[in-house]
PDB file of N, CA and C in Angstrom:
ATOM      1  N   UNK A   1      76.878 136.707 143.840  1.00  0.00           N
ATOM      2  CA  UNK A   1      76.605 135.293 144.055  1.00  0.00           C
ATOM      3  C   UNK A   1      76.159 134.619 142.763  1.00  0.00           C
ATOM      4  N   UNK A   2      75.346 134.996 142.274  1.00  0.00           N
ATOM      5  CA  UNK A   2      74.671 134.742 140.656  1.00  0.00           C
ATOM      6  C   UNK A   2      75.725 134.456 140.023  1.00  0.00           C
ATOM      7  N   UNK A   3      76.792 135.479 139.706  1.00  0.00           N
ATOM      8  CA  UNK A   3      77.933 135.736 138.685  1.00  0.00           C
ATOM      9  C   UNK A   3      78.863 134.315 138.871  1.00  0.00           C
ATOM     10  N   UNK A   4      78.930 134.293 140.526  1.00  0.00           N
ATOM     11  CA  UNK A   4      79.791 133.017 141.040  1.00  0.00           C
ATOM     12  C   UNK A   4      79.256 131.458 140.234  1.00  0.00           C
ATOM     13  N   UNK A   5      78.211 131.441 140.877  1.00  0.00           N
ATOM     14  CA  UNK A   5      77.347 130.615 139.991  1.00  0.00           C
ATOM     15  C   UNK A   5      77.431 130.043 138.607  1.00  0.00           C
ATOM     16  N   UNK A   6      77.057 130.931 138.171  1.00  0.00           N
ATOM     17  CA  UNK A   6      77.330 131.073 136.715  1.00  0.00           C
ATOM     18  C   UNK A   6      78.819 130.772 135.886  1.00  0.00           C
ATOM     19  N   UNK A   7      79.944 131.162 136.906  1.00  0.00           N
ATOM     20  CA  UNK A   7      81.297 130.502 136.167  1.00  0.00           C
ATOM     21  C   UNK A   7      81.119 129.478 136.990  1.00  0.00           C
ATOM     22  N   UNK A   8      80.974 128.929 137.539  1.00  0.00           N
ATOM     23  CA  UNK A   8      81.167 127.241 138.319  1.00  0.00           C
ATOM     24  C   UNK A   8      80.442 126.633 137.232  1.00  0.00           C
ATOM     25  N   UNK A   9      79.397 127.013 136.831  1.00  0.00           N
ATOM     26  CA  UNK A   9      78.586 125.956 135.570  1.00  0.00           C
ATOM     27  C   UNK A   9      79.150 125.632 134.577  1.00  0.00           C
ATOM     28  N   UNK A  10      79.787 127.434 134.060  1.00  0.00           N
ATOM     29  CA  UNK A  10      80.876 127.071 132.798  1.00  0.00           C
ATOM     30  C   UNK A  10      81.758 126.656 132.924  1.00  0.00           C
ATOM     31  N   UNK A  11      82.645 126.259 133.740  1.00  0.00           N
ATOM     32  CA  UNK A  11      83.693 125.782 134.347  1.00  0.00           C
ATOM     33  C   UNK A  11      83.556 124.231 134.149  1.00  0.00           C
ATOM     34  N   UNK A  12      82.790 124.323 134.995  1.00  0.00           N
ATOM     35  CA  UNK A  12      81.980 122.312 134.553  1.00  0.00           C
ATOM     36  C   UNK A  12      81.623 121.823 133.230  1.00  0.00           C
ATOM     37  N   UNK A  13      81.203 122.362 132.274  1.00  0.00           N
ATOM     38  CA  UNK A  13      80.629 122.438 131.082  1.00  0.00           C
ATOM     39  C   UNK A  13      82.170 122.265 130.249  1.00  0.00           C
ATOM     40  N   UNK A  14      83.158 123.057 130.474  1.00  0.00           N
ATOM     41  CA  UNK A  14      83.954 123.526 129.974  1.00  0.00           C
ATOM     42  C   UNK A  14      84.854 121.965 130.506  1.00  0.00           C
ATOM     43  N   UNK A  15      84.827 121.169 131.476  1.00  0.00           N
ATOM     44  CA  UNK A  15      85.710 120.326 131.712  1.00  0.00           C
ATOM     45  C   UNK A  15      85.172 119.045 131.297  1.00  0.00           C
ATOM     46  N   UNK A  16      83.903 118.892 131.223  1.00  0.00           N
ATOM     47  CA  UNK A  16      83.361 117.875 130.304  1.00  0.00           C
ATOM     48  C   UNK A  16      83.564 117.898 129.074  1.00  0.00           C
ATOM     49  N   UNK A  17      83.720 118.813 128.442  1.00  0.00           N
ATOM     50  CA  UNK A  17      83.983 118.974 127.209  1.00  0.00           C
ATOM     51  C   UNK A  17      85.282 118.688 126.829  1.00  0.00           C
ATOM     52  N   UNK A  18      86.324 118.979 127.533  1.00  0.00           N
ATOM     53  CA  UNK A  18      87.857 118.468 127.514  1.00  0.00           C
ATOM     54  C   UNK A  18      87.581 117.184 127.502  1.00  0.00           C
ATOM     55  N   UNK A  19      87.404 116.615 128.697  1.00  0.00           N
ATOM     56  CA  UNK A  19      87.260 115.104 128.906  1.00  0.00           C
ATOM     57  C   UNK A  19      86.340 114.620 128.129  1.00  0.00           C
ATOM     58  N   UNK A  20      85.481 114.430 127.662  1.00  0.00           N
ATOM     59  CA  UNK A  20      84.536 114.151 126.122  1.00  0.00           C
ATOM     60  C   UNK A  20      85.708 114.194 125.146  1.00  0.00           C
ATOM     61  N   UNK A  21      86.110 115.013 125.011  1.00  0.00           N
ATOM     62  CA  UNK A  21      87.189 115.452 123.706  1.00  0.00           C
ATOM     63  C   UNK A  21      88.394 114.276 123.652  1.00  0.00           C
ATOM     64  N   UNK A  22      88.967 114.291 124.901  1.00  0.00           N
ATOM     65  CA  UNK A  22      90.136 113.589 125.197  1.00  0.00           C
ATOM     66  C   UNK A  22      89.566 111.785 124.856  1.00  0.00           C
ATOM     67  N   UNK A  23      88.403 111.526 125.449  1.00  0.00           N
ATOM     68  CA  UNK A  23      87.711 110.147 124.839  1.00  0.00           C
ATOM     69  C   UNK A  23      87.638 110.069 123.470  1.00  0.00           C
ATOM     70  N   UNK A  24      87.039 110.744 123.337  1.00  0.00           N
ATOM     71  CA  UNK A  24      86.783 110.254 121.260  1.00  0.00           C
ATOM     72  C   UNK A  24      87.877 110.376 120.875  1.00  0.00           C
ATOM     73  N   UNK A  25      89.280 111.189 121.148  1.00  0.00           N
ATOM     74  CA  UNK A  25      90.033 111.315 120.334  1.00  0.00           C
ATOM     75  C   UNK A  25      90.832 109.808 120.722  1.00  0.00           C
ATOM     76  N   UNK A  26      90.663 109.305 121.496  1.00  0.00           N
ATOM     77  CA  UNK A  26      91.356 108.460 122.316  1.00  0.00           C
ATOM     78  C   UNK A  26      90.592 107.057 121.874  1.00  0.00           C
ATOM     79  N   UNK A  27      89.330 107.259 121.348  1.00  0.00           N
ATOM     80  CA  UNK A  27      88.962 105.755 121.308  1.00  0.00           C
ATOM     81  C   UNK A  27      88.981 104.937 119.981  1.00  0.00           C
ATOM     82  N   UNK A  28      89.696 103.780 119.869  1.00  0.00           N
ATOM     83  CA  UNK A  28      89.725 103.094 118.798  1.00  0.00           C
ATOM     84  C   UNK A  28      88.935 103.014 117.353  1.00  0.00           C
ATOM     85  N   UNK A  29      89.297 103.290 116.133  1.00  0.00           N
ATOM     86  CA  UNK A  29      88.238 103.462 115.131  1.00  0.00           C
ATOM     87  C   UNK A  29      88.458 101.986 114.258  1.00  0.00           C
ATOM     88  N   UNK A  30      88.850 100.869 115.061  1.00  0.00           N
ATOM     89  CA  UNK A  30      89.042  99.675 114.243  1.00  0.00           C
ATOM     90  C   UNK A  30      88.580  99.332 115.758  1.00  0.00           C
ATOM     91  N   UNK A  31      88.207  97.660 115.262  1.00  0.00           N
ATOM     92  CA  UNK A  31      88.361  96.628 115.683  1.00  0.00           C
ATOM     93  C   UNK A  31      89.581  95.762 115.478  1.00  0.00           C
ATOM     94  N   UNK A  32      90.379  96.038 114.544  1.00  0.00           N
ATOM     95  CA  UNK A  32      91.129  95.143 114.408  1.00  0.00           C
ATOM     96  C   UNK A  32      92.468  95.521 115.311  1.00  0.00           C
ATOM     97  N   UNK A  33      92.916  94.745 115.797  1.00  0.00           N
ATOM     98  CA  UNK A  33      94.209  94.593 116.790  1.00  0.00           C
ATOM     99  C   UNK A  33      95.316  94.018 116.259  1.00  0.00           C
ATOM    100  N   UNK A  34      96.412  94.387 116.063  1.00  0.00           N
ATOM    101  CA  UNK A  34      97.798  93.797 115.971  1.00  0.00           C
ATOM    102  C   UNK A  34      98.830  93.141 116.872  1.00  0.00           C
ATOM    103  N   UNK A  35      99.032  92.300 117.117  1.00  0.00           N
ATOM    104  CA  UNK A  35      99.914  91.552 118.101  1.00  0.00           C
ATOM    105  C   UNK A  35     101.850  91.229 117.318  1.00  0.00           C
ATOM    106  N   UNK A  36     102.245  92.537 117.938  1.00  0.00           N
ATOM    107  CA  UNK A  36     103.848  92.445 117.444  1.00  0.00           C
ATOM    108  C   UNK A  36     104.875  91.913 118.399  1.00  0.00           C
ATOM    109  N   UNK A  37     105.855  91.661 117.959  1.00  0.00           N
ATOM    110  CA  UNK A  37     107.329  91.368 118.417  1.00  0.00           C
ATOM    111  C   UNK A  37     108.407  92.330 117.602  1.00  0.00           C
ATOM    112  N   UNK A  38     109.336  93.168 118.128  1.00  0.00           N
ATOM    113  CA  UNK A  38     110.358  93.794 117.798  1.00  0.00           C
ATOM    114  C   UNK A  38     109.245  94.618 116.221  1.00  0.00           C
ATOM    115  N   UNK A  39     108.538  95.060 116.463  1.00  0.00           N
ATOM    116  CA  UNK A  39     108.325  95.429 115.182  1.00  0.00           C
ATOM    117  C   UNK A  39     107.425  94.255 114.245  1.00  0.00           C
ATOM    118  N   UNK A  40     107.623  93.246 114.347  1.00  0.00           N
ATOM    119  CA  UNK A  40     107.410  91.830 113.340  1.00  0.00           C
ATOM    120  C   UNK A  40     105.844  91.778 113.811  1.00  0.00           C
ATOM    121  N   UNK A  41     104.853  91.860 112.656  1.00  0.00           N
ATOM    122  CA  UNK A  41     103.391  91.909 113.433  1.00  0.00           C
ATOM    123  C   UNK A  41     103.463  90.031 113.552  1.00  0.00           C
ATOM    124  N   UNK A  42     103.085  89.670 114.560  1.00  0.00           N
ATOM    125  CA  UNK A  42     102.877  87.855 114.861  1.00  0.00           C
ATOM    126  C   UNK A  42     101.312  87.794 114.187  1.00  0.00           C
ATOM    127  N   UNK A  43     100.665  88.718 114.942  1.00  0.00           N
ATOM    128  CA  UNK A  43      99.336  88.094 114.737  1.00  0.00           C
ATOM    129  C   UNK A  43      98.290  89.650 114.171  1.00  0.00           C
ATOM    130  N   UNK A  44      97.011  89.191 113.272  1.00  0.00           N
ATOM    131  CA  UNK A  44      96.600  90.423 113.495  1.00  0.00           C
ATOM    132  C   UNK A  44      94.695  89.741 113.582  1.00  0.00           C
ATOM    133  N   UNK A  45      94.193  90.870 114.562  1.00  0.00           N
ATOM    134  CA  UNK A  45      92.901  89.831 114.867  1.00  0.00           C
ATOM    135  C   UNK A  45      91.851  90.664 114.857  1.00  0.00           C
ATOM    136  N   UNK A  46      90.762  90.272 114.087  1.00  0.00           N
ATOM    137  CA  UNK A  46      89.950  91.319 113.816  1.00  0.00           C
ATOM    138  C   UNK A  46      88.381  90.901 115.334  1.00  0.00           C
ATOM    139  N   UNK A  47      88.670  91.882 116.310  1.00  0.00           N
ATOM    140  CA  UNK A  47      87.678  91.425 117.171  1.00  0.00           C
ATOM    141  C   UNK A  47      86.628  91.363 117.083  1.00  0.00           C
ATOM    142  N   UNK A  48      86.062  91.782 116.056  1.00  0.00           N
ATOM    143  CA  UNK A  48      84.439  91.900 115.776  1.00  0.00           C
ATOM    144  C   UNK A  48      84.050  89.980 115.485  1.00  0.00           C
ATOM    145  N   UNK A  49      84.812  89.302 115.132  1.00  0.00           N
ATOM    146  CA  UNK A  49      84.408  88.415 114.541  1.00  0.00           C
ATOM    147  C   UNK A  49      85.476  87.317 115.370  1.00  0.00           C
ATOM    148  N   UNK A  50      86.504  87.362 116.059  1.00  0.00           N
ATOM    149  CA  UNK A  50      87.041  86.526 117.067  1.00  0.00           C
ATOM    150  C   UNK A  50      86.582  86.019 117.933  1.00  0.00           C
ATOM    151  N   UNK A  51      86.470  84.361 117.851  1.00  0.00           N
ATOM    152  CA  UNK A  51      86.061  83.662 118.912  1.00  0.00           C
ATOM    153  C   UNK A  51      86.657  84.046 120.085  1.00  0.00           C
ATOM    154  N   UNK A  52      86.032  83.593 121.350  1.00  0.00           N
ATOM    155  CA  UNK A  52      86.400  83.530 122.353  1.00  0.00           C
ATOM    156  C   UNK A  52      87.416  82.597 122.935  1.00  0.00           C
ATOM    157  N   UNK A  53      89.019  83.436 123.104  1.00  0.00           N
ATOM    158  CA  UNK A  53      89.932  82.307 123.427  1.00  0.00           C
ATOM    159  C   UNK A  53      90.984  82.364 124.528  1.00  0.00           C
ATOM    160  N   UNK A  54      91.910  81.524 124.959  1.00  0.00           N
ATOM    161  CA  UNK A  54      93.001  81.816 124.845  1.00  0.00           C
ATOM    162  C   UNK A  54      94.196  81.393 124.272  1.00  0.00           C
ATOM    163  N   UNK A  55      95.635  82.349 124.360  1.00  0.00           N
ATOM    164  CA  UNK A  55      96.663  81.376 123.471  1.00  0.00           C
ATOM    165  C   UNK A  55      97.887  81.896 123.996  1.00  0.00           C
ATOM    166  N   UNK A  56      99.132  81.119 124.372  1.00  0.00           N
ATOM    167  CA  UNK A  56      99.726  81.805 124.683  1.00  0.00           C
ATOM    168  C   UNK A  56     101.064  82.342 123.020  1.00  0.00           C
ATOM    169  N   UNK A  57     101.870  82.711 123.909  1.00  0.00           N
ATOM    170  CA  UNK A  57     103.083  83.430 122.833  1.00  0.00           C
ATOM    171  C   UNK A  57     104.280  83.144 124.022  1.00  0.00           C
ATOM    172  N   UNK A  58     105.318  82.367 122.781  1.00  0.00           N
ATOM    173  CA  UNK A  58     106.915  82.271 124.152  1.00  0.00           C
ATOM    174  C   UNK A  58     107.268  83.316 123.474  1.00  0.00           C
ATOM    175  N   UNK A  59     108.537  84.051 124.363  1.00  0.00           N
ATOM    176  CA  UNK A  59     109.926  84.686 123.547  1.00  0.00           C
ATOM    177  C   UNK A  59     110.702  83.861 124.743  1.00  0.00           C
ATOM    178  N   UNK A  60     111.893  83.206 124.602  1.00  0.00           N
ATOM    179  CA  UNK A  60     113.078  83.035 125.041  1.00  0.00           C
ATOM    180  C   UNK A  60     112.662  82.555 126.405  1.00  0.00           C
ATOM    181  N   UNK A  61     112.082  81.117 126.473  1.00  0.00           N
ATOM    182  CA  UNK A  61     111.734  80.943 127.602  1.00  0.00           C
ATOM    183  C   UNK A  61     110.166  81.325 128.640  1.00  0.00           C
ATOM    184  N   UNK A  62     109.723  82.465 128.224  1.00  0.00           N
ATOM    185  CA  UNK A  62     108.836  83.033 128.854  1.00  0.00           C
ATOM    186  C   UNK A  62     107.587  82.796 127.880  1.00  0.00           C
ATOM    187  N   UNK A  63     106.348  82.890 128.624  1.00  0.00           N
ATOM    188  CA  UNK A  63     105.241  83.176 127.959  1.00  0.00           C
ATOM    189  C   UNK A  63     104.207  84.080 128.561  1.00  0.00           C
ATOM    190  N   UNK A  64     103.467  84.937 127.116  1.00  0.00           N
ATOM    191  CA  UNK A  64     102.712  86.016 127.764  1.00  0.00           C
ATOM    192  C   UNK A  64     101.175  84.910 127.104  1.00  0.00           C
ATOM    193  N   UNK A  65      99.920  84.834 127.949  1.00  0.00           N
ATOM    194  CA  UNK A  65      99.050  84.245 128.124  1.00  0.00           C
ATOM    195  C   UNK A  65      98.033  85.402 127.681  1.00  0.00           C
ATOM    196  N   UNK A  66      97.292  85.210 126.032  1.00  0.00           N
ATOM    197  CA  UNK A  66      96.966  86.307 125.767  1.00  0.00           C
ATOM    198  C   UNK A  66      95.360  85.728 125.645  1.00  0.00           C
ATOM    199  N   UNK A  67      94.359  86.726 125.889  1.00  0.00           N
ATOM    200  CA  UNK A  67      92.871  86.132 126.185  1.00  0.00           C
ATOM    201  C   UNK A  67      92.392  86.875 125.186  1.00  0.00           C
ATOM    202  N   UNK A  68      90.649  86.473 124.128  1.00  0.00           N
ATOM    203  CA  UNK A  68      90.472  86.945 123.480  1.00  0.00           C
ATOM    204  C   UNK A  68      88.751  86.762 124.274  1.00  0.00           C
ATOM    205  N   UNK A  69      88.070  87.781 124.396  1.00  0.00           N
ATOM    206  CA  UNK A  69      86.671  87.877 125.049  1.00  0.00           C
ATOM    207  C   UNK A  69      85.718  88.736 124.861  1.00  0.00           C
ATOM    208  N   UNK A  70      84.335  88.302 124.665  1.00  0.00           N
ATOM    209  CA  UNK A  70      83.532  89.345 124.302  1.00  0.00           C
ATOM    210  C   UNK A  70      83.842  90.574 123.319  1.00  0.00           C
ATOM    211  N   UNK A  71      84.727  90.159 121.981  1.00  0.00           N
ATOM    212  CA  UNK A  71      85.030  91.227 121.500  1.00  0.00           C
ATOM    213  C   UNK A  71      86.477  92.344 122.005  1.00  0.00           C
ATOM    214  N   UNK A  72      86.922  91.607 123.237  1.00  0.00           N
ATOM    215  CA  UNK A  72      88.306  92.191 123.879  1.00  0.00           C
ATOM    216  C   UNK A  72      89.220  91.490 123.932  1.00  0.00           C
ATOM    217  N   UNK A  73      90.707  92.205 124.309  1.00  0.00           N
ATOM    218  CA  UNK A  73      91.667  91.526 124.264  1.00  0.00           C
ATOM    219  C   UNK A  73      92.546  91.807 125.343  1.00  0.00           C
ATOM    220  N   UNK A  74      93.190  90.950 125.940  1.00  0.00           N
ATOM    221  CA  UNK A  74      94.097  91.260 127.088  1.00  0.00           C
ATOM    222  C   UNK A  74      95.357  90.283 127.523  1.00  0.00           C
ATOM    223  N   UNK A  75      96.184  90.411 128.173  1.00  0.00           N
ATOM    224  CA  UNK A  75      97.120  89.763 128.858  1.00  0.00           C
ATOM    225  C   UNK A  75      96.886  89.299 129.652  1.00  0.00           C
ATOM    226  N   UNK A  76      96.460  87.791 129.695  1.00  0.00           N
ATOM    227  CA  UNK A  76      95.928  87.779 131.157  1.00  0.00           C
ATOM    228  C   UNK A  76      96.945  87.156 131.819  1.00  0.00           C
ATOM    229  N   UNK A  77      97.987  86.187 131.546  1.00  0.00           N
ATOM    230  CA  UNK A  77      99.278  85.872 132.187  1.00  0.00           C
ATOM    231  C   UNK A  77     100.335  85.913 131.735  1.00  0.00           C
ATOM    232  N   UNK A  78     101.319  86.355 132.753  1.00  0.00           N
ATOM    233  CA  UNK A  78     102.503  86.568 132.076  1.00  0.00           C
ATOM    234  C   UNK A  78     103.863  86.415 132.983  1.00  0.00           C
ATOM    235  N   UNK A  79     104.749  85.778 132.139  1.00  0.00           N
ATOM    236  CA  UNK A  79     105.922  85.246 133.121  1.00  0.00           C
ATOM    237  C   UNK A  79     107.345  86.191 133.549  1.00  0.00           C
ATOM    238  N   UNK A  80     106.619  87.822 133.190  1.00  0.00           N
ATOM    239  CA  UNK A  80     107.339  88.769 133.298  1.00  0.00           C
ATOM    240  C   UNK A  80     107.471  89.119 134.565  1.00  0.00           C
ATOM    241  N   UNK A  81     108.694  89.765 135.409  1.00  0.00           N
ATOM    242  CA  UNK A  81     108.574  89.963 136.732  1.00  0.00           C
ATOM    243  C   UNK A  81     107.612  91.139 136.759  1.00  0.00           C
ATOM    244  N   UNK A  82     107.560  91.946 136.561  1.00  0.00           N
ATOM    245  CA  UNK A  82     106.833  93.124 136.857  1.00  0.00           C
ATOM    246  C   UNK A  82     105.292  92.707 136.198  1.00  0.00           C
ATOM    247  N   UNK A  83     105.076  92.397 135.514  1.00  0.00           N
ATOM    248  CA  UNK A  83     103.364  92.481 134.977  1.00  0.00           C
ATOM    249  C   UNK A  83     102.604  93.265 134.612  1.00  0.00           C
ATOM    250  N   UNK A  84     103.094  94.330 134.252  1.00  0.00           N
ATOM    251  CA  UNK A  84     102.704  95.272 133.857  1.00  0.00           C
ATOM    252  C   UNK A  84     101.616  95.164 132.552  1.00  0.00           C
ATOM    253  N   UNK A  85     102.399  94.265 131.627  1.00  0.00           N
ATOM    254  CA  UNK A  85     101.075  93.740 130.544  1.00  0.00           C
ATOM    255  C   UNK A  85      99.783  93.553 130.789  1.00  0.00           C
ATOM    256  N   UNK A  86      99.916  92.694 131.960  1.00  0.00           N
ATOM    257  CA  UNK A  86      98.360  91.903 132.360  1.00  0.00           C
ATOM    258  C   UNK A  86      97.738  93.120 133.488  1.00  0.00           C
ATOM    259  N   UNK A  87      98.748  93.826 134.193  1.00  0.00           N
ATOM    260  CA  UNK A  87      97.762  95.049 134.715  1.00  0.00           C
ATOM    261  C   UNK A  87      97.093  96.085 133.909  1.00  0.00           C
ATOM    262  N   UNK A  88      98.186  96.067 133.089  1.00  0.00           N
ATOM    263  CA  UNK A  88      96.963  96.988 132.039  1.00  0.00           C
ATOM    264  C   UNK A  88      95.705  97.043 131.590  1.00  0.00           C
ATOM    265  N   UNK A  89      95.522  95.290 131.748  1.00  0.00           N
ATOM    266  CA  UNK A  89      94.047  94.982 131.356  1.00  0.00           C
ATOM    267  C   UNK A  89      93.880  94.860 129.996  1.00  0.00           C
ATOM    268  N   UNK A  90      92.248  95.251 129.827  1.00  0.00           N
ATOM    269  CA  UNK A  90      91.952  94.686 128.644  1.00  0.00           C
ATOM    270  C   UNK A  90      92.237  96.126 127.516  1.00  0.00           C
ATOM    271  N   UNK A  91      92.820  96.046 126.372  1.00  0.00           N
ATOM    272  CA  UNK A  91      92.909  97.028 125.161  1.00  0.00           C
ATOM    273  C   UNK A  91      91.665  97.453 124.980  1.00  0.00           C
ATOM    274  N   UNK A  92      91.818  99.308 125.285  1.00  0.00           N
ATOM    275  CA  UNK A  92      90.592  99.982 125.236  1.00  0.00           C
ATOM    276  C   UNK A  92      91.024 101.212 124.234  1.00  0.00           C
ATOM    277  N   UNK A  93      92.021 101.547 124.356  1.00  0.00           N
ATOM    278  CA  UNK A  93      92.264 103.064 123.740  1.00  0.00           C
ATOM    279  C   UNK A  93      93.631 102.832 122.688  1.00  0.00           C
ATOM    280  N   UNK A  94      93.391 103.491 121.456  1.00  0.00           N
ATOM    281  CA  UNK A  94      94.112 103.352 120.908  1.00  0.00           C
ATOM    282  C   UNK A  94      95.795 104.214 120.924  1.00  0.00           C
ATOM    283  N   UNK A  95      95.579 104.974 122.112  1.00  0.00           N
ATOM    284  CA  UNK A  95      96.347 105.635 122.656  1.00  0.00           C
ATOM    285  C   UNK A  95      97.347 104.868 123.657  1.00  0.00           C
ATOM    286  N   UNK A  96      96.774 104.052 124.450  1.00  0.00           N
ATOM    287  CA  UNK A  96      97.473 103.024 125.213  1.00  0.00           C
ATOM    288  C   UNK A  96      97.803 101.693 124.802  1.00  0.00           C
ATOM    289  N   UNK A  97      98.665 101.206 124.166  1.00  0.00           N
ATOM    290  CA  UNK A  97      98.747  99.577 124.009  1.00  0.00           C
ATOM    291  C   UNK A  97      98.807  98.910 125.085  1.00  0.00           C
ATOM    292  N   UNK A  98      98.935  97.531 124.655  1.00  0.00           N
ATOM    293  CA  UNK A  98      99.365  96.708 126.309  1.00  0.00           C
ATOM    294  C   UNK A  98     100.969  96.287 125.836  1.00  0.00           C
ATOM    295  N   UNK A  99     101.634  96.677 126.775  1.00  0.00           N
ATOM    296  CA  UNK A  99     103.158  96.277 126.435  1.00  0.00           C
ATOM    297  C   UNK A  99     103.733  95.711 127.525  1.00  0.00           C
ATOM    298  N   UNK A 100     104.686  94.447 126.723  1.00  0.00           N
ATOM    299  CA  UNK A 100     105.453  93.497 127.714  1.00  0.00           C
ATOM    300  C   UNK A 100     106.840  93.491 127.692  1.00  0.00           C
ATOM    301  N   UNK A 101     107.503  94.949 127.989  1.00  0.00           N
ATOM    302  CA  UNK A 101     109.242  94.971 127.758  1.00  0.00           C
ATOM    303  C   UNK A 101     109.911  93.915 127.612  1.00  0.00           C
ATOM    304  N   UNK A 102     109.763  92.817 128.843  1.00  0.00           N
ATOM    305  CA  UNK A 102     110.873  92.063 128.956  1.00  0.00           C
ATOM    306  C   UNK A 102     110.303  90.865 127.800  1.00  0.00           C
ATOM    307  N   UNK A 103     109.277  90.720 127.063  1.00  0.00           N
ATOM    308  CA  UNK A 103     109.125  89.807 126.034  1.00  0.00           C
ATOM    309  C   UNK A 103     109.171  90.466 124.978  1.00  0.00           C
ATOM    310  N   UNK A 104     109.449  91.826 124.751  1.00  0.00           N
ATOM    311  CA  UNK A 104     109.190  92.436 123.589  1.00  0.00           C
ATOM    312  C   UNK A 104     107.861  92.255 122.069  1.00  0.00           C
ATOM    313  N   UNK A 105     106.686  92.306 123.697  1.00  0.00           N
ATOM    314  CA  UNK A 105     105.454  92.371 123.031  1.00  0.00           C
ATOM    315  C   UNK A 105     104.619  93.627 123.168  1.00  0.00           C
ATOM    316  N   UNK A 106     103.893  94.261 121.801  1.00  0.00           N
ATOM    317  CA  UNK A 106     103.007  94.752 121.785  1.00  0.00           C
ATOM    318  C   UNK A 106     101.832  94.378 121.211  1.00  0.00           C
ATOM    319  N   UNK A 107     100.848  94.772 121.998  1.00  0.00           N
ATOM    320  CA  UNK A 107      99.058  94.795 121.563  1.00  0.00           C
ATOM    321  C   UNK A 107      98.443  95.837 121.189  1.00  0.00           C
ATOM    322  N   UNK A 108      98.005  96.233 120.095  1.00  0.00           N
ATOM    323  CA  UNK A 108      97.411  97.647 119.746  1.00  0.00           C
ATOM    324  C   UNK A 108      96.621  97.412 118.683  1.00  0.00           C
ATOM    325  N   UNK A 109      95.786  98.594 118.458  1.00  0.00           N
ATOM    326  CA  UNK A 109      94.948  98.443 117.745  1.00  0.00           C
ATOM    327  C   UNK A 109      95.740  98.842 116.521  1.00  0.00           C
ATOM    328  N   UNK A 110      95.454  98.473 115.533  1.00  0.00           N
ATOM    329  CA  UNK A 110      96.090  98.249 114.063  1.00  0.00           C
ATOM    330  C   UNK A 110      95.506 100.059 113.176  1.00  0.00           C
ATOM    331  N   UNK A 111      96.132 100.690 113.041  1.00  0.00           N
ATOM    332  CA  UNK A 111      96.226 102.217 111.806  1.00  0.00           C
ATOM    333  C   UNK A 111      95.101 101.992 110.865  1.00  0.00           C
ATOM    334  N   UNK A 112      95.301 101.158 109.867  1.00  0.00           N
ATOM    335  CA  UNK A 112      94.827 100.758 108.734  1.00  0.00           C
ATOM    336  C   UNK A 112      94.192  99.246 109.094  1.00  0.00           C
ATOM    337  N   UNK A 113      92.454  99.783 109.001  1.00  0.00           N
ATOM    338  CA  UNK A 113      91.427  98.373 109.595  1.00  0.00           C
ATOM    339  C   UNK A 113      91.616  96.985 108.507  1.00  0.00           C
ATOM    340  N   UNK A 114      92.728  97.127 107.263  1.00  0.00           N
ATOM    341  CA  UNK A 114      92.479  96.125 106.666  1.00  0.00           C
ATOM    342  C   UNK A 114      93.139  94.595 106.986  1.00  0.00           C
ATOM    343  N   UNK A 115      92.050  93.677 107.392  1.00  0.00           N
ATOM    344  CA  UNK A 115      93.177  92.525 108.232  1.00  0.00           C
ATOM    345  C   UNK A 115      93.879  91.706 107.247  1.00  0.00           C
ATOM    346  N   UNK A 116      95.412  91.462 107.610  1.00  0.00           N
ATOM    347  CA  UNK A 116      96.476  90.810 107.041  1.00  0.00           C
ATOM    348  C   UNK A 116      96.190  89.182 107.219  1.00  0.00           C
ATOM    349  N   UNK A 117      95.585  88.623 108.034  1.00  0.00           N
ATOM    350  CA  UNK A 117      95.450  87.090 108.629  1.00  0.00           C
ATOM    351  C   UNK A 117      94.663  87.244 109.852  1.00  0.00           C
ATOM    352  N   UNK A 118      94.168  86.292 110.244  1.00  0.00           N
ATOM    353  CA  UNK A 118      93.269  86.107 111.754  1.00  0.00           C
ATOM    354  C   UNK A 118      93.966  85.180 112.253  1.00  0.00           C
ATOM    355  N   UNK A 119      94.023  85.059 113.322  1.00  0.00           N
ATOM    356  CA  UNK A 119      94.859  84.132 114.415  1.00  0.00           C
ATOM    357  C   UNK A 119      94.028  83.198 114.437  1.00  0.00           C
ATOM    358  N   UNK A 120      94.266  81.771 114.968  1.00  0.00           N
ATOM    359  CA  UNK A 120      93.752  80.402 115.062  1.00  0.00           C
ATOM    360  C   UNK A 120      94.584  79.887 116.050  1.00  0.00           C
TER     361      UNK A 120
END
């Protein structure tokens, strides 16, 4: 019973530690965010120091309704059928962007923290 015990603890120990692991490796080491089209960076925004906004972006008719808050960033509307952008929520991991296929937008956090321009 003891012995049982005893691997259930390490077991637990042992899966926090994955999941701990999988976070840090996963969490953003910039603030700064890039907002692309096909590759073409549109915008690049350093959140530490971004007002609180919103703005949108057309491609071809459509617009994705992009929010800037408390230091976060998100999709909050979008004229895509599926929506997948704006379910994603707000950009947390630099592992996940927020992406809008049918506008051919991405949101991600930027490689190299040095900012190119700030959005207005």
């Amino acid at each position: 019973m003891k012995n049982k015990v005893l691997i259930i603890i390490a077991a637990v120990i042992f899966a926090l530690g994955i999941v701990g692991s999988i976070f840090v490796i996963n969490s953003p080491k910039t603030d700064t965010v890039v907002i692309k089209r096909d590759d073409k960076i549109l915008y690049t925004i350093d959140l530490r120091t971004a007002t609180d906004r919103t703005f949108d972006i057309e491609f071809r008719g459509s617009v994705n309704t992009v929010e800037i808050k408390d230091g976060r960033i998100r999709v909050k509307e979008a004229d895509c059928p599926d929506k997948v952008c704006v379910k994603t929520g707000w950009l947390s991991s630099s592992a996940i962007p927020i992406v809008c296929l049918p506008n051919h937008l991405v949101i991600e956090f930027k490689e190299n923290a040095e900012v190119d321009a700030v959005a207005k």
